[in-house]
PDB file of N, CA and C in Angstrom:
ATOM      1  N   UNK A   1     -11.734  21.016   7.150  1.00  0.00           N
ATOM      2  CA  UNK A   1     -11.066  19.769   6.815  1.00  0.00           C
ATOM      3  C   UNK A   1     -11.289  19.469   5.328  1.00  0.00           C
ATOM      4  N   UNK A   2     -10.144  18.930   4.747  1.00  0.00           N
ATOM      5  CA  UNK A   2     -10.345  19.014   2.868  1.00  0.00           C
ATOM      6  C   UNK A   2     -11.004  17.014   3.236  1.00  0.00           C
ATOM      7  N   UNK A   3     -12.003  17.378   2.164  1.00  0.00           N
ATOM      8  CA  UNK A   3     -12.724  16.317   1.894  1.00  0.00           C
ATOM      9  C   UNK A   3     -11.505  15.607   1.034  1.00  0.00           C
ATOM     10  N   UNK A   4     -12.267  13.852   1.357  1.00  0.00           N
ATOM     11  CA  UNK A   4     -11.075  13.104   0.768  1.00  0.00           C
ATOM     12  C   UNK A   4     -10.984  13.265  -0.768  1.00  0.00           C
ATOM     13  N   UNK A   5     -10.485  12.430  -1.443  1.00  0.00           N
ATOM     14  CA  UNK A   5     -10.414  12.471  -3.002  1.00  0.00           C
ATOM     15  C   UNK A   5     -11.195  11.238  -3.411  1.00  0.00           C
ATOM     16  N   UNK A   6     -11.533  11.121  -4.493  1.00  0.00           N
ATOM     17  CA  UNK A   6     -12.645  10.505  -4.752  1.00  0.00           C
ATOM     18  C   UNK A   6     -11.896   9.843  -6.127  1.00  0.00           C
ATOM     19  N   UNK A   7     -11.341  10.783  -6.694  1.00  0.00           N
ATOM     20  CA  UNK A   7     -10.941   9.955  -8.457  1.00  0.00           C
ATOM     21  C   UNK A   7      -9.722  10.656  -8.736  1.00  0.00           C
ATOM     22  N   UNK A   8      -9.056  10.274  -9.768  1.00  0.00           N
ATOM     23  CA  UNK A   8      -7.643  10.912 -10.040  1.00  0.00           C
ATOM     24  C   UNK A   8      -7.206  10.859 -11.965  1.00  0.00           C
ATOM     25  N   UNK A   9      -7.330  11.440 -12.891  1.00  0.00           N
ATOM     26  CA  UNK A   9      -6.964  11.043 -13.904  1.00  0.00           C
ATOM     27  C   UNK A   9      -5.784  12.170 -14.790  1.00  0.00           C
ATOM     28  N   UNK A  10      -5.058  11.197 -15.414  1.00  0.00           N
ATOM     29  CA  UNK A  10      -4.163  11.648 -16.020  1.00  0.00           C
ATOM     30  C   UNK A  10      -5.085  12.583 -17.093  1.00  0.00           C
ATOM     31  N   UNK A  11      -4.647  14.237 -17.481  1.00  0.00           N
ATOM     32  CA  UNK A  11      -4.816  14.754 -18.894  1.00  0.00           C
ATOM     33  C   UNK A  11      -4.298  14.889 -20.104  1.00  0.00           C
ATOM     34  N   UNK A  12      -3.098  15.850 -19.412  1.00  0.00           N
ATOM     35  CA  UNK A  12      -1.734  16.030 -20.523  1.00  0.00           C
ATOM     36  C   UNK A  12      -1.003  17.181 -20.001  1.00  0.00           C
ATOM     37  N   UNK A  13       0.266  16.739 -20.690  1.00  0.00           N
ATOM     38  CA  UNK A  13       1.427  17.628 -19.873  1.00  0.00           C
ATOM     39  C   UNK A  13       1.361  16.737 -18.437  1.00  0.00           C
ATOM     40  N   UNK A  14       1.619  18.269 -17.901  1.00  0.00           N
ATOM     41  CA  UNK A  14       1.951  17.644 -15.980  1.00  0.00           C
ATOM     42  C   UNK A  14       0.448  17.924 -15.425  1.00  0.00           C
ATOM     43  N   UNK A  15      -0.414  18.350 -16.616  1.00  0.00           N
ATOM     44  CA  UNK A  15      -1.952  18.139 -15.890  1.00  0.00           C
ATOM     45  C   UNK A  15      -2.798  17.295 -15.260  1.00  0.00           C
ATOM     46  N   UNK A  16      -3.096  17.085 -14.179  1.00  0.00           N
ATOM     47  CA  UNK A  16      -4.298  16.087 -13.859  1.00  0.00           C
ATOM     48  C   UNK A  16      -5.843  16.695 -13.527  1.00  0.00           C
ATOM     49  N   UNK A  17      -6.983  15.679 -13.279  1.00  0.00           N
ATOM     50  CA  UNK A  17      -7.770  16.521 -13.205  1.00  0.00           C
ATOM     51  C   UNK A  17      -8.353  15.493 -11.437  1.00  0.00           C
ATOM     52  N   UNK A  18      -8.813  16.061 -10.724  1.00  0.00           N
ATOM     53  CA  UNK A  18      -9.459  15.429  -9.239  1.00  0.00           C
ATOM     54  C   UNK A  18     -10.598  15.614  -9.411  1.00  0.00           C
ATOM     55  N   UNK A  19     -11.310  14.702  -8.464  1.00  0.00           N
ATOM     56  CA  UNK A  19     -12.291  15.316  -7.960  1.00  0.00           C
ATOM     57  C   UNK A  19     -12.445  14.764  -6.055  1.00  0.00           C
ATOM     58  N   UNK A  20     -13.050  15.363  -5.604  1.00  0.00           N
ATOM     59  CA  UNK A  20     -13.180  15.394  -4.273  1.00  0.00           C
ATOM     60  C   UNK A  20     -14.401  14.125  -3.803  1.00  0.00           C
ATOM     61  N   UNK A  21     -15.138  14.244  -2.807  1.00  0.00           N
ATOM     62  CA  UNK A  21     -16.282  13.760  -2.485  1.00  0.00           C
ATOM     63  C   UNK A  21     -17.068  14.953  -2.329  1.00  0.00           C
ATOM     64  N   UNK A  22     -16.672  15.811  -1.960  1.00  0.00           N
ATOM     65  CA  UNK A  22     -17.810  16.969  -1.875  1.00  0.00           C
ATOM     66  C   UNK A  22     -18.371  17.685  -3.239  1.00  0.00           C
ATOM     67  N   UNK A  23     -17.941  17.237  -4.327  1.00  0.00           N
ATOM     68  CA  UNK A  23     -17.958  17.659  -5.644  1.00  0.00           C
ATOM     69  C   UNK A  23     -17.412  18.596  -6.267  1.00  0.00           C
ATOM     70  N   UNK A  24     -16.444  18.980  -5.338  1.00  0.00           N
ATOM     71  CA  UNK A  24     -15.379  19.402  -6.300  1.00  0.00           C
ATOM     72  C   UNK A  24     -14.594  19.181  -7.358  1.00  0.00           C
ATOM     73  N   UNK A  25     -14.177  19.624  -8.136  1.00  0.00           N
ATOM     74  CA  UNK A  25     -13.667  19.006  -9.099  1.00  0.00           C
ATOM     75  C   UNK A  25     -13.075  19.691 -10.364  1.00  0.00           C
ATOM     76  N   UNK A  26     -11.820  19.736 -10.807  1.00  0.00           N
ATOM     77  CA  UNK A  26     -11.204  20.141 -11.281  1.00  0.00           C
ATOM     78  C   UNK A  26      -9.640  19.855 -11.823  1.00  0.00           C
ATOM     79  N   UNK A  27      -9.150  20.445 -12.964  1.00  0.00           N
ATOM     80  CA  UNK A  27      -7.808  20.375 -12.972  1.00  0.00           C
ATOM     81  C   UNK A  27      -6.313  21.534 -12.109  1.00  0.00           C
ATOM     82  N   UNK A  28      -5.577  20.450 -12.158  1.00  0.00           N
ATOM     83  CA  UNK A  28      -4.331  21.355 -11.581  1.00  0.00           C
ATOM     84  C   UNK A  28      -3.017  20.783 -12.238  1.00  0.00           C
ATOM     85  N   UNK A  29      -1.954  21.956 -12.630  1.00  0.00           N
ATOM     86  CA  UNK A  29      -0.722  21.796 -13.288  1.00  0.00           C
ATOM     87  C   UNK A  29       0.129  22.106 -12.523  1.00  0.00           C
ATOM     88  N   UNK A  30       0.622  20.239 -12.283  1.00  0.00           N
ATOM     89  CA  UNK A  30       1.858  20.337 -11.294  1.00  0.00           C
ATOM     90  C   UNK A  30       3.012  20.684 -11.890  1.00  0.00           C
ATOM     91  N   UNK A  31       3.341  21.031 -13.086  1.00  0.00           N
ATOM     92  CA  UNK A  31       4.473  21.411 -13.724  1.00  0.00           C
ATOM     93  C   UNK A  31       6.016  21.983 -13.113  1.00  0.00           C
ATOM     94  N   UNK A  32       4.533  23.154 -11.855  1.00  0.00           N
ATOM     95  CA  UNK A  32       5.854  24.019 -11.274  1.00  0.00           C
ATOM     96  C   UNK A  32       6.429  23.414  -9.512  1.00  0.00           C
ATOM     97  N   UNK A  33       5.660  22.548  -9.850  1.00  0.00           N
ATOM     98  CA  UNK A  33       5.945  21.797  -8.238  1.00  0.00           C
ATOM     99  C   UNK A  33       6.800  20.684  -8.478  1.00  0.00           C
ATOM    100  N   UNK A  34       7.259  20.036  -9.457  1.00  0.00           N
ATOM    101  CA  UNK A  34       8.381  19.010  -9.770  1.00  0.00           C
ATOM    102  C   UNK A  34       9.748  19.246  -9.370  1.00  0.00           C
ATOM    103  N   UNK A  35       9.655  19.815  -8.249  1.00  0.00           N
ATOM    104  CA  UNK A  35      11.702  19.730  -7.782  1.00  0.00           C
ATOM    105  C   UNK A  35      11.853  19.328  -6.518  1.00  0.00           C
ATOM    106  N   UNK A  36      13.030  18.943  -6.181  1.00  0.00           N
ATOM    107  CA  UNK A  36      13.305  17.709  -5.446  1.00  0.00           C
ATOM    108  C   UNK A  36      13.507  16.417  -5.903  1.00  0.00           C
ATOM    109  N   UNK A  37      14.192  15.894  -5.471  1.00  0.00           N
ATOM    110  CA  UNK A  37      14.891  14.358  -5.342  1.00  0.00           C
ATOM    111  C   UNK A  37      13.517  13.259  -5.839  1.00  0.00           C
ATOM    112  N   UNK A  38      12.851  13.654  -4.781  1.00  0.00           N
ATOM    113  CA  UNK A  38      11.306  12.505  -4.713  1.00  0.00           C
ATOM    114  C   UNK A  38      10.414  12.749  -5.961  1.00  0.00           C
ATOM    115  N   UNK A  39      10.449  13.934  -6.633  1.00  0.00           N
ATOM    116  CA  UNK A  39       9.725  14.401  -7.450  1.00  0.00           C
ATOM    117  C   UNK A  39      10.397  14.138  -9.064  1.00  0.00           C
ATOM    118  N   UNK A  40      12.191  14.202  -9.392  1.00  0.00           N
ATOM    119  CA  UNK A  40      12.460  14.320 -10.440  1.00  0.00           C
ATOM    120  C   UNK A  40      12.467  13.091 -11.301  1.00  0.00           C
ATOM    121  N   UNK A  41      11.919  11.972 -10.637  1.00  0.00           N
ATOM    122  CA  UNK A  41      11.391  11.224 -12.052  1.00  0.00           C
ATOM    123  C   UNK A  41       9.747  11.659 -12.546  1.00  0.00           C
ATOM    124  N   UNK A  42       9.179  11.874 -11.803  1.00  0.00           N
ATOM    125  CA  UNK A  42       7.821  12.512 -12.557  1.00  0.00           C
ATOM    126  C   UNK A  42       8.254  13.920 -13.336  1.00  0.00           C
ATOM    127  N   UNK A  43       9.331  14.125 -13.547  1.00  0.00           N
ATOM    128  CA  UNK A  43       9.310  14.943 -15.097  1.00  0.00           C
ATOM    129  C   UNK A  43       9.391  14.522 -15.949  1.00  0.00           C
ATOM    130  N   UNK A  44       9.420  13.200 -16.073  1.00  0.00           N
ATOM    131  CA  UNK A  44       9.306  11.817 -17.517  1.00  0.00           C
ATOM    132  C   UNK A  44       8.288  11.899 -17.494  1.00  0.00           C
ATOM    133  N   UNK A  45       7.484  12.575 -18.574  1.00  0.00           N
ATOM    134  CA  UNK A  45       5.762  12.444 -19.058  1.00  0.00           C
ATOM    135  C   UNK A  45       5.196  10.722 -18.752  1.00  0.00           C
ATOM    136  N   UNK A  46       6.063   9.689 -19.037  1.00  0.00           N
ATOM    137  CA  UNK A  46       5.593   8.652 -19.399  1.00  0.00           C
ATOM    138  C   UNK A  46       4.927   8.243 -17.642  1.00  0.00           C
ATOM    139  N   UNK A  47       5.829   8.648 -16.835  1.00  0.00           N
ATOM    140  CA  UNK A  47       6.172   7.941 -15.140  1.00  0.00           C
ATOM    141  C   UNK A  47       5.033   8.969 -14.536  1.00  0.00           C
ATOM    142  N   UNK A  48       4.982  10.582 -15.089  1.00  0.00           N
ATOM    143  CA  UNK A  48       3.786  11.308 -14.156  1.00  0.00           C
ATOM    144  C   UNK A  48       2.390  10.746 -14.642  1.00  0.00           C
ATOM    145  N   UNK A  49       2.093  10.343 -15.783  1.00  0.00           N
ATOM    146  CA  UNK A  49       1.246   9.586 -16.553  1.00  0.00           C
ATOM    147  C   UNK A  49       0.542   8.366 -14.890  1.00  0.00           C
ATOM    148  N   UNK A  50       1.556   8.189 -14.508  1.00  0.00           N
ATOM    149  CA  UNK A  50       1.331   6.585 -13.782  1.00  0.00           C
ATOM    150  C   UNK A  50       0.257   7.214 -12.416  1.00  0.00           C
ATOM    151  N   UNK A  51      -0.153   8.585 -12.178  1.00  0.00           N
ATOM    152  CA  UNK A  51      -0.405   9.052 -11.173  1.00  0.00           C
ATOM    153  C   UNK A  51      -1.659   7.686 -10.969  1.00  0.00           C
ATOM    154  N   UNK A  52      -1.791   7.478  -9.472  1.00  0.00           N
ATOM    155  CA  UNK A  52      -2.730   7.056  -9.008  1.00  0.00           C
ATOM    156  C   UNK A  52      -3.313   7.611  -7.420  1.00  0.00           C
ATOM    157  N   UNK A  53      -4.608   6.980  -7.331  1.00  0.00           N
ATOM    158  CA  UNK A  53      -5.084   7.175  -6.202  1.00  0.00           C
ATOM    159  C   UNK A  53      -4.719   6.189  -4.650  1.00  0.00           C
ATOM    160  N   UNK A  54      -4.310   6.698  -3.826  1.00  0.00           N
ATOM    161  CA  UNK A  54      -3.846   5.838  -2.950  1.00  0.00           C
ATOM    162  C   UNK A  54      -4.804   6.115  -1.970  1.00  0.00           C
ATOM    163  N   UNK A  55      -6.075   5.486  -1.912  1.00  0.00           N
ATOM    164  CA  UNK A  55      -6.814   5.403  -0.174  1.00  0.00           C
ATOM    165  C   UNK A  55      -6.437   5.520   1.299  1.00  0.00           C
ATOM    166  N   UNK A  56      -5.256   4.688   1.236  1.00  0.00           N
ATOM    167  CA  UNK A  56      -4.556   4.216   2.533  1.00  0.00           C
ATOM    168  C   UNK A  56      -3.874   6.064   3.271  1.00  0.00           C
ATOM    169  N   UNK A  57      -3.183   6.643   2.172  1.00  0.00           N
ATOM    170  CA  UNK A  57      -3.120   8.246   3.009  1.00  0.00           C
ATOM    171  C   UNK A  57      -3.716   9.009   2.383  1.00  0.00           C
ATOM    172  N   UNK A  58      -4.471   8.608   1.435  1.00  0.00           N
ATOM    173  CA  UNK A  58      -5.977   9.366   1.035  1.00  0.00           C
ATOM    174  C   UNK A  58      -5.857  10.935   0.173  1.00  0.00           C
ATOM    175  N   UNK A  59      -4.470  10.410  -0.947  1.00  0.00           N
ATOM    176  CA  UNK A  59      -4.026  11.353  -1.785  1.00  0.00           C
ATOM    177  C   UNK A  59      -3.855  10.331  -2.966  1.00  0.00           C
ATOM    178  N   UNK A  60      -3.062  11.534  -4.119  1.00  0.00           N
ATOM    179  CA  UNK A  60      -2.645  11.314  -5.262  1.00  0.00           C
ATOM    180  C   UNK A  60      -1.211  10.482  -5.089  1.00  0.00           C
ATOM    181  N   UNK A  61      -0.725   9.460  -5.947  1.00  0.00           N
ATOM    182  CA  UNK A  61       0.554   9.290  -5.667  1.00  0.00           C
ATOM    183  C   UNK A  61       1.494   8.605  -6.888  1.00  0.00           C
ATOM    184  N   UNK A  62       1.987   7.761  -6.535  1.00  0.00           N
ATOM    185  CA  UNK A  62       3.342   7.478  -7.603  1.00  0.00           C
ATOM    186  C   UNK A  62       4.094   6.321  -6.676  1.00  0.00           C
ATOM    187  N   UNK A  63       4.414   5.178  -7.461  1.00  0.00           N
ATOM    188  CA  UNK A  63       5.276   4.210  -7.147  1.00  0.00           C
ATOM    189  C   UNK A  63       6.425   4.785  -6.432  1.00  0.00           C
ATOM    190  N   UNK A  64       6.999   5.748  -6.793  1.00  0.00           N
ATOM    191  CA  UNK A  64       7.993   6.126  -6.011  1.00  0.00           C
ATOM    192  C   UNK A  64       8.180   6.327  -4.814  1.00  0.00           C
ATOM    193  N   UNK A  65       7.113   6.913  -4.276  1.00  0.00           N
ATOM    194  CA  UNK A  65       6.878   7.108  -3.046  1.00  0.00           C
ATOM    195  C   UNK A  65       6.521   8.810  -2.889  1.00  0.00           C
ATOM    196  N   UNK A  66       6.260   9.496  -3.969  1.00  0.00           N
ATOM    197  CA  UNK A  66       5.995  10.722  -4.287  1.00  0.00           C
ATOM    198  C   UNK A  66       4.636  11.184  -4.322  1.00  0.00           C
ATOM    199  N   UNK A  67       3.991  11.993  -3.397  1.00  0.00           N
ATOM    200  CA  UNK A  67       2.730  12.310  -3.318  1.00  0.00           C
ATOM    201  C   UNK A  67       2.246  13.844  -3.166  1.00  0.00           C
ATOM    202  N   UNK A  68       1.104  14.571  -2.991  1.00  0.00           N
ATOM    203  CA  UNK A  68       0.834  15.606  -2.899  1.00  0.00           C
ATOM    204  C   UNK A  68      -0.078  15.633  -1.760  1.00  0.00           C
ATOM    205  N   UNK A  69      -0.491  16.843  -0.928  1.00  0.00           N
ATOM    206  CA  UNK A  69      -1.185  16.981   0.214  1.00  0.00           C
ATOM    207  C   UNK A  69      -2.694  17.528  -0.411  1.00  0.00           C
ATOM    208  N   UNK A  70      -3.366  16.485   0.110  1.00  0.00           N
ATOM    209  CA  UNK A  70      -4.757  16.517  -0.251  1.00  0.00           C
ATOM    210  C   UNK A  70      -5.056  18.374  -0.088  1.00  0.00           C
ATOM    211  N   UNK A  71      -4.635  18.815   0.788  1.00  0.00           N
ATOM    212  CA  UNK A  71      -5.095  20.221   1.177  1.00  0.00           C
ATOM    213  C   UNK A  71      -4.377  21.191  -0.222  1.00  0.00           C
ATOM    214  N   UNK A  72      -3.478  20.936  -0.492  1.00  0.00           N
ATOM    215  CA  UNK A  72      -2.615  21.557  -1.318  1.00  0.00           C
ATOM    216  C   UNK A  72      -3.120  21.389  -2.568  1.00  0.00           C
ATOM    217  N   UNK A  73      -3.848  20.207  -3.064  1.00  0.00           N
ATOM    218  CA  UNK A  73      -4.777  19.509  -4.262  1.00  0.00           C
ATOM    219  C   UNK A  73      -5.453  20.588  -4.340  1.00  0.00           C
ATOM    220  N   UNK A  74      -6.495  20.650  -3.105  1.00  0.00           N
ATOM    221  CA  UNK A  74      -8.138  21.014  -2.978  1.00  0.00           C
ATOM    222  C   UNK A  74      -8.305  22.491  -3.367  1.00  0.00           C
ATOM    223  N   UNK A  75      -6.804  23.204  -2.730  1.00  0.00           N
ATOM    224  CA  UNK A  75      -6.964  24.739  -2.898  1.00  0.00           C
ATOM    225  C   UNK A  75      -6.046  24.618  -4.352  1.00  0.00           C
ATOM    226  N   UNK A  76      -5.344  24.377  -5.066  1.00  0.00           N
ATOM    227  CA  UNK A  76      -5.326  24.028  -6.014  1.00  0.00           C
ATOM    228  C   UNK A  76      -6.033  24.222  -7.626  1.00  0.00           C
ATOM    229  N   UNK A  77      -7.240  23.186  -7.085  1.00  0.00           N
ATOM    230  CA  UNK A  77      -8.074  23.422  -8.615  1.00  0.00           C
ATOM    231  C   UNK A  77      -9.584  24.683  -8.196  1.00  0.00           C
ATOM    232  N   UNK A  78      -8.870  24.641  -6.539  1.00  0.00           N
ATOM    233  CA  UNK A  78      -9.993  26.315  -6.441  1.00  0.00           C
ATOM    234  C   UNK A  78      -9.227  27.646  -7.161  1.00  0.00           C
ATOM    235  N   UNK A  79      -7.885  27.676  -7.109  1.00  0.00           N
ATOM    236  CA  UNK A  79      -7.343  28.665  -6.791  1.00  0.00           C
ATOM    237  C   UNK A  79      -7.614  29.166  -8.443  1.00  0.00           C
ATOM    238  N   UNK A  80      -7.453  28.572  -9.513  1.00  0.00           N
ATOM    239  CA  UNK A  80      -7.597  29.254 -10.652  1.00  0.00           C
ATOM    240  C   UNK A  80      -8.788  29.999 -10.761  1.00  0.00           C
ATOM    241  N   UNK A  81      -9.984  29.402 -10.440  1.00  0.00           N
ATOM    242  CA  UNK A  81     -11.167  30.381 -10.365  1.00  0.00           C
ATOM    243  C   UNK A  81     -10.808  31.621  -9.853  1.00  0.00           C
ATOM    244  N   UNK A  82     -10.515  31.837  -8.470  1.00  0.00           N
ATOM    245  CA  UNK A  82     -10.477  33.101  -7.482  1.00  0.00           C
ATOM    246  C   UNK A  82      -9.404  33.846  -8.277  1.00  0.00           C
ATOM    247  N   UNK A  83      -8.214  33.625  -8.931  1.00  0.00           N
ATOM    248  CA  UNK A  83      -7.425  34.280  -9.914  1.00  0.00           C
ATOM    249  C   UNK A  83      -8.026  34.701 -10.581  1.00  0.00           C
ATOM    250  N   UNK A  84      -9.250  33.940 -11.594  1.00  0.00           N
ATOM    251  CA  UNK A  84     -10.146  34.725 -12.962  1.00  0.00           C
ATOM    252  C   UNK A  84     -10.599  35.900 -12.210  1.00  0.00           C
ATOM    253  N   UNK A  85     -11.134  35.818 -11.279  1.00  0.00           N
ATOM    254  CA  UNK A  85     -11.643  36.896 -10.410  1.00  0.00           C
ATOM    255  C   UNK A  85     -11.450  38.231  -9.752  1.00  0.00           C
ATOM    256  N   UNK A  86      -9.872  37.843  -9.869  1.00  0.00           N
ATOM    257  CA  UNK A  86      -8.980  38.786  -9.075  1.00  0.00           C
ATOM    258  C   UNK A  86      -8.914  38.886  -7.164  1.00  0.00           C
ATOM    259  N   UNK A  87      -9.008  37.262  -7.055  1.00  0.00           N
ATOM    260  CA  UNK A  87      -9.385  37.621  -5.414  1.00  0.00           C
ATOM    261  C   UNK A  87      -7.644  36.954  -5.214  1.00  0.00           C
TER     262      UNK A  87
END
């Protein structure tokens, strides 16, 4: 089960950085995940900027009604490590 999210901050570009409760923690570039209807105003730097934390379904989100799956987050800012690695 992916531990909840704990914090959420804007970096730059379509970067953000999380962190978990279990102490995870890291960045991920949603850059290539921006398509779809729900998604194409967060290609305005100014509006993906607005990311916040929403408790209530216990992800990242956006006024719009545009969010990401905590599970999809978590493996996410793992997955660049296991790439350096070659796994």
């Amino acid at each position: 089960m992916t531990p909840p999210i704990k914090d959420v901050r804007y970096v730059e570009g379509f970067r953000i950085w999380i962190k978990f409760e279990d102490g995870a923690e890291g960045e991920i570039d949603l850059s290539g995940e921006l398509w779809g209807e729900i998604f194409e105003p967060l290609r305005d730097l100014d509006y993906f900027r607005t990311v916040r934390l929403d408790r209530e379904i216990d992800t990242i989100c956006w006024d719009n009604g545009a969010d990401f799956a905590p599970e999809f987050l978590y493996e996410g800012i793992a997955a660049p490590v296991a790439h350096w690695f070659g796994s």
